[in-house]
Protein backbone atom coordinates (compact mmCIF):
# COMPACT_ATOMS: atom_id res chain seq x y z
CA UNK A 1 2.09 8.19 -9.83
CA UNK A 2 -1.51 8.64 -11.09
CA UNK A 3 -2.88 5.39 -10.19
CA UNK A 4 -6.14 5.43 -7.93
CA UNK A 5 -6.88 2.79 -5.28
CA UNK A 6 -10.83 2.29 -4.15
CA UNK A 7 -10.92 1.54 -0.57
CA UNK A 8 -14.00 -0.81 0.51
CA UNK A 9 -14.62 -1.29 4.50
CA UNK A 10 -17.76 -0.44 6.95
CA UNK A 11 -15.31 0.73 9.58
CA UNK A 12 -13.75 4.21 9.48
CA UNK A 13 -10.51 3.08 11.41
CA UNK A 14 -9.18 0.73 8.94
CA UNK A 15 -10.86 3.40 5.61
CA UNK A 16 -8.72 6.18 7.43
CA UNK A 17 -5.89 4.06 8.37
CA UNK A 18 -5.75 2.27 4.31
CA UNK A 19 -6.41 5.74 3.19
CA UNK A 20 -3.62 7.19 5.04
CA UNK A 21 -0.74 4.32 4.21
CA UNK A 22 -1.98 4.22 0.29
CA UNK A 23 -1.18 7.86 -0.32
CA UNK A 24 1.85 8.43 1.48
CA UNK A 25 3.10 5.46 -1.17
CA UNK A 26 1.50 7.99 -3.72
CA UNK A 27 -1.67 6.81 -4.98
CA UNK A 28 -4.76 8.38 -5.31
CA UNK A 29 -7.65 7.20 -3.11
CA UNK A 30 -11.31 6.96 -2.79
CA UNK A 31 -13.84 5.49 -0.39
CA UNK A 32 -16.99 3.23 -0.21
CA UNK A 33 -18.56 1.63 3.26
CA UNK A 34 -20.94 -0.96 1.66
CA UNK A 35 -21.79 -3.25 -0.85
CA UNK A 36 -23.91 -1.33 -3.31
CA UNK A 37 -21.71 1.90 -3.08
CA UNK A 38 -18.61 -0.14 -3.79
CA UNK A 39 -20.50 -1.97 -6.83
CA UNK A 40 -21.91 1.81 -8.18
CA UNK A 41 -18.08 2.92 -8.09
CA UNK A 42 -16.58 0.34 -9.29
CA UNK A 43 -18.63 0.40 -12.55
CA UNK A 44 -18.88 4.20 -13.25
CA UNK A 45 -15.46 5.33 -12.25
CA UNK A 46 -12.25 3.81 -13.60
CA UNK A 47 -9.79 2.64 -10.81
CA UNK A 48 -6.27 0.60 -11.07
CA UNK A 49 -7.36 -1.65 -7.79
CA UNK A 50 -9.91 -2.12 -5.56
CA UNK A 51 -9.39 -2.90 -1.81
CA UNK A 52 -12.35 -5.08 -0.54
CA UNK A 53 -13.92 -6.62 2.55
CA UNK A 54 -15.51 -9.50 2.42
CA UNK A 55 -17.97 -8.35 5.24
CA UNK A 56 -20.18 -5.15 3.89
CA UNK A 57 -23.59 -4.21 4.93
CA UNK A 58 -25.92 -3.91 2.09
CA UNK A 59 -24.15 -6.41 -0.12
CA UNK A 60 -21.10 -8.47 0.44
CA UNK A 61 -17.74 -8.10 -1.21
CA UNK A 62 -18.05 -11.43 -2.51
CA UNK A 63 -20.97 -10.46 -4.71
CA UNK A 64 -19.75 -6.92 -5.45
CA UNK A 65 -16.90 -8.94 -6.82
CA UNK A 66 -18.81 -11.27 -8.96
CA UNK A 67 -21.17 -8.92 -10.03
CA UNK A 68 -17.81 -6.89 -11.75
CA UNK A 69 -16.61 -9.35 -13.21
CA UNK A 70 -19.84 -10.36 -15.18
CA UNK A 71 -19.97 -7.16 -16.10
CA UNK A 72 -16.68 -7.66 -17.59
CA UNK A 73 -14.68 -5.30 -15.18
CA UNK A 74 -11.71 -6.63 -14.81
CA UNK A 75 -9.84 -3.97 -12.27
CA UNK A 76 -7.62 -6.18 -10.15
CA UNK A 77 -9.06 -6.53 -6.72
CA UNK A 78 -7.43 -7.37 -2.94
CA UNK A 79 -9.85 -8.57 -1.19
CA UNK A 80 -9.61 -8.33 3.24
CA UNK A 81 -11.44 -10.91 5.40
CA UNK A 82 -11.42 -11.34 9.41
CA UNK A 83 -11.76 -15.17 8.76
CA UNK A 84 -8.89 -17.02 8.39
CA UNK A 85 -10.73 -19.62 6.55
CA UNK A 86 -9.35 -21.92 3.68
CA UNK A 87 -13.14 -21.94 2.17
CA UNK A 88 -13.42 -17.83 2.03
CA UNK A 89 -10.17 -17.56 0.74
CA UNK A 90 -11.28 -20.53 -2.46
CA UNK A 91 -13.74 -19.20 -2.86
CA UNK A 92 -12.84 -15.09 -3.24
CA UNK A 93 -10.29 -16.08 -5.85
CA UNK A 94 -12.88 -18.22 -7.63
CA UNK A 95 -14.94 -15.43 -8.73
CA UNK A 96 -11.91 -13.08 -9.63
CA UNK A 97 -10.17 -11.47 -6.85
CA UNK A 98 -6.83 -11.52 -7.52
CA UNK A 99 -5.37 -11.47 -3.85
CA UNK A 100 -6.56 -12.05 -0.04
CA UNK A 101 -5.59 -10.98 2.77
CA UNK A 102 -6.82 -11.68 6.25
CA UNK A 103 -7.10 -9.27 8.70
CA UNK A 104 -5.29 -7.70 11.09
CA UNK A 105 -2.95 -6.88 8.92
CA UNK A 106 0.32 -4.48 8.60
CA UNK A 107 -0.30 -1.16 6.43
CA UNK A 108 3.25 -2.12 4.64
CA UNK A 109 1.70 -5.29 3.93
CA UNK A 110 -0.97 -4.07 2.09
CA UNK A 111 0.80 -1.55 0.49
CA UNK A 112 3.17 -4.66 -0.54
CA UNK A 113 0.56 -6.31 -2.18
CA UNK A 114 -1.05 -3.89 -4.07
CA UNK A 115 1.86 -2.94 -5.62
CA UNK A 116 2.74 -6.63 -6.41
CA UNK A 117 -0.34 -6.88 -7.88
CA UNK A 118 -0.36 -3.64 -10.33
CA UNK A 119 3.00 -5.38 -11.43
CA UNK A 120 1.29 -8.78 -12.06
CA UNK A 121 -1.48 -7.34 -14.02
CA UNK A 122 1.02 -4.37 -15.78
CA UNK A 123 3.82 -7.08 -17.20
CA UNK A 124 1.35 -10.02 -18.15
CA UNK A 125 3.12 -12.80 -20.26
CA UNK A 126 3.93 -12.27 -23.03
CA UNK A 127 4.10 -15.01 -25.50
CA UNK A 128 7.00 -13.93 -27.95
CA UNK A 129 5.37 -11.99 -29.96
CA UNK A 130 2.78 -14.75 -31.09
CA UNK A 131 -0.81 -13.03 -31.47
CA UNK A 132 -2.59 -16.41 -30.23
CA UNK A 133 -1.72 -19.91 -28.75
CA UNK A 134 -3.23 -22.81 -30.63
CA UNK A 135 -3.96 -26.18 -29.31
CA UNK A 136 -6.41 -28.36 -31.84
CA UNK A 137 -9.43 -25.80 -31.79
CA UNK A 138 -9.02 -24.20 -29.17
CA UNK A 139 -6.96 -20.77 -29.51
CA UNK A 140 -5.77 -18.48 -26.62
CA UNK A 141 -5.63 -14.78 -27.93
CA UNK A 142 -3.19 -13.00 -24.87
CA UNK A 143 -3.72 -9.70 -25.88
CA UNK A 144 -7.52 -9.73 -25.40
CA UNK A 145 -7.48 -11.34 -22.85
CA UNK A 146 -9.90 -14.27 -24.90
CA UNK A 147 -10.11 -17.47 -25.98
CA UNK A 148 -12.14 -19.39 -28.43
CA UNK A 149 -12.70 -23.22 -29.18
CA UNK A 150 -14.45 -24.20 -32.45
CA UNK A 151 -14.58 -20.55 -33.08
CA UNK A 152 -16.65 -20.35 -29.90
CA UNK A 153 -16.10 -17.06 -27.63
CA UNK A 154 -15.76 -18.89 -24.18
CA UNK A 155 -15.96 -16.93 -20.71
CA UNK A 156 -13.63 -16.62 -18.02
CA UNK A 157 -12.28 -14.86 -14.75
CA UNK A 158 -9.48 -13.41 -15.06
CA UNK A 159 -7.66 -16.12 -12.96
CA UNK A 160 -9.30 -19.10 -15.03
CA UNK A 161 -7.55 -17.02 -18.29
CA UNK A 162 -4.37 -16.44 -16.73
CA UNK A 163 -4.31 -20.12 -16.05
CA UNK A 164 -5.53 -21.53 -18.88
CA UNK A 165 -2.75 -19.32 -20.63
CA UNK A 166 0.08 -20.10 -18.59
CA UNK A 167 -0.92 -24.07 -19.29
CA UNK A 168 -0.93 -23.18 -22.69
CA UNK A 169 2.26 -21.40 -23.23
CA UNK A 170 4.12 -24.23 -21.55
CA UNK A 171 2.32 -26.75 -23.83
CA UNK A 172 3.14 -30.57 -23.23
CA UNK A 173 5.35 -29.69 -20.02
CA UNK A 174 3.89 -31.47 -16.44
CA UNK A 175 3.32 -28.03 -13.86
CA UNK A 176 3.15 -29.31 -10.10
CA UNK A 177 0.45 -27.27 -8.40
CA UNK A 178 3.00 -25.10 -6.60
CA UNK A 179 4.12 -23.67 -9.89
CA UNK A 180 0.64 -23.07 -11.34
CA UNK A 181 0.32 -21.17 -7.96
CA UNK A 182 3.58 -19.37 -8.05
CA UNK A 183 3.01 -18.18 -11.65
CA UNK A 184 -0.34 -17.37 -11.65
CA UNK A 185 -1.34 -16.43 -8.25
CA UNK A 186 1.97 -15.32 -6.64
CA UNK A 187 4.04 -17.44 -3.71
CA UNK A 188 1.60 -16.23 -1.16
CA UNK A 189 -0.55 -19.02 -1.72
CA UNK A 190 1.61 -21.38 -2.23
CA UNK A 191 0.65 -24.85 0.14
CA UNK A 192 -3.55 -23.79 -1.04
CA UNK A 193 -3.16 -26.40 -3.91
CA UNK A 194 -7.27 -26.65 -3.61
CA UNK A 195 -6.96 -23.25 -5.99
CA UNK A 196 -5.87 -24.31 -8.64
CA UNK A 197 -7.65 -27.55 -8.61
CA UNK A 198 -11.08 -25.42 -8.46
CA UNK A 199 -9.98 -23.76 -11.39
CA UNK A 200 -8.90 -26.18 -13.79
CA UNK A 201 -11.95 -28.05 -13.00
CA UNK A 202 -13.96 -25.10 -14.29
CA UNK A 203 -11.61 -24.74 -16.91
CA UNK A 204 -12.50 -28.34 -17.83
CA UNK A 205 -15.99 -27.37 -18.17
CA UNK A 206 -15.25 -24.38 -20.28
CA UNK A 207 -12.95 -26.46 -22.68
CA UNK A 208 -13.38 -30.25 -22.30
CA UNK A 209 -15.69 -32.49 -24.43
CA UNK A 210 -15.95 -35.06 -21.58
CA UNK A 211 -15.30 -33.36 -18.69
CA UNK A 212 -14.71 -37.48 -17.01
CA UNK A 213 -12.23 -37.80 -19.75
CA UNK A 214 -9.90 -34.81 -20.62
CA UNK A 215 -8.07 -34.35 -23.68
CA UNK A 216 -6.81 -30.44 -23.28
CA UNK A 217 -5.59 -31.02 -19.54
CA UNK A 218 -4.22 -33.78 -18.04
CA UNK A 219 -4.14 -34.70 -14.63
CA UNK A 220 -0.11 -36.30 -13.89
CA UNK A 221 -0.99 -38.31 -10.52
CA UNK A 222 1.11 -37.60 -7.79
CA UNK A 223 3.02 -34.49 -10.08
CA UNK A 224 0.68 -31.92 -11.28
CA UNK A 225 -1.16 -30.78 -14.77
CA UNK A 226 -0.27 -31.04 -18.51
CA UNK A 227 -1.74 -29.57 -21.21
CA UNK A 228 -1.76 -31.30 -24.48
CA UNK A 229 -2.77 -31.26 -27.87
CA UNK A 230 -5.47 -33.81 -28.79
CA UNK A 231 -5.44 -33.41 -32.58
């Protein structure tokens, strides 16, 4: 196994102990203890995850995050908090951290996850062979990871896309929140239903006319989401 994990913490004990569980499993390793040497990494060196705190002096792991994903770098990223906190945990998979996990935490468990992850982001849906998903204008293209609407290029996280594809694979079906969670972010979250309604709001923004009055995705009181055709 050639894959390399970046390791992002200000305190040795939990670099060396990470360090120490993530290549006995067999990947490769490196280290960063702030911010700005995370960010430097992360953008000149090609990695297959990246382990970060939330907490880093110089800049926080929250805007390392954002920071690589507007710069389009889309290496899947665990992110480790001391706070339990519903908000920190919204808000790191907001700006396109694929996973959280709140310390203390287990070495297995991480291990766990970041090989969960790798097989999220390695077997991404497919969508039977189909080059692109069309609803009215707006056209989902899985393979670059894109979408357009009125031949528009529109922006996303990789979350947003991932969600905004699943909706549209499984065109005209109602998905409780539960399942949008389970699909796209994994059962771990399952109960934070606040996720996904963060998301599709943005997606709203991305895709909807009237945001007040949505014709892509519909909210089903009481059930869940639908996306729809409104041609």
């Amino acid at each position: 196994m050639n894959q390399k994990v970046l390791i992002v913490d200000d305190e040795e004990s939990i670099v060396t102990l990470l360090k120490f569980n993530i290549e006995r499993a067999g990947f490769k390793t490196d280290v960063a203890y702030n911010g700005l040497e995370a960010l430097h990494k992360a953008t000149e060196e090609s990695f297959d995850l990246i382990i970060l705190d939330l907490m880093l002096p110089e800049l926080e792991g929250t805007e390392v995050c954002k920071r690589l994903r507007q710069k389009k770098i889309e290496t899947p990223i665990l992110m480790l908090t001391a706070k339990d906190d519903e908000f920190d945990k919204v808000l790191g998979l907001e700006i396109g951290a694929d996973d959280y996990l709140t310390k203390p935490f287990s070495p297995k468990e991480v291990v766990a996850r970041i090989k969960a992850i790798l097989r999220r982001t390695n077997n991404r849906p497919n969508t039977e062979d189909k080059p692109f998903i069309q609803i009215a204008d707006l056209f989902i293209y899985p393979e670059q990871y894109e979408a357009t609407i009125k031949e528009e290029v529109l922006s996303f996280t990789r979350k947003e896309f991932e969600l905004l594809m699943y909706l549209g694979k499984h065109k005209g079906k109602v998905l409780s929140r539960d399942q949008l969670l389970s699909a796209v972010w994994n059962y771990d979250f399952v109960g934070d239903t606040r996720i996904v309604d963060v998301h599709v709001s943005h997606l709203r923004e991305k895709i909807e006319p009237d945001t007040k009055h949505p014709v892509y995705i519909k909210t089903i009181r009481g059930l869940g989401y639908k996306m729809e055709d409104p041609s």
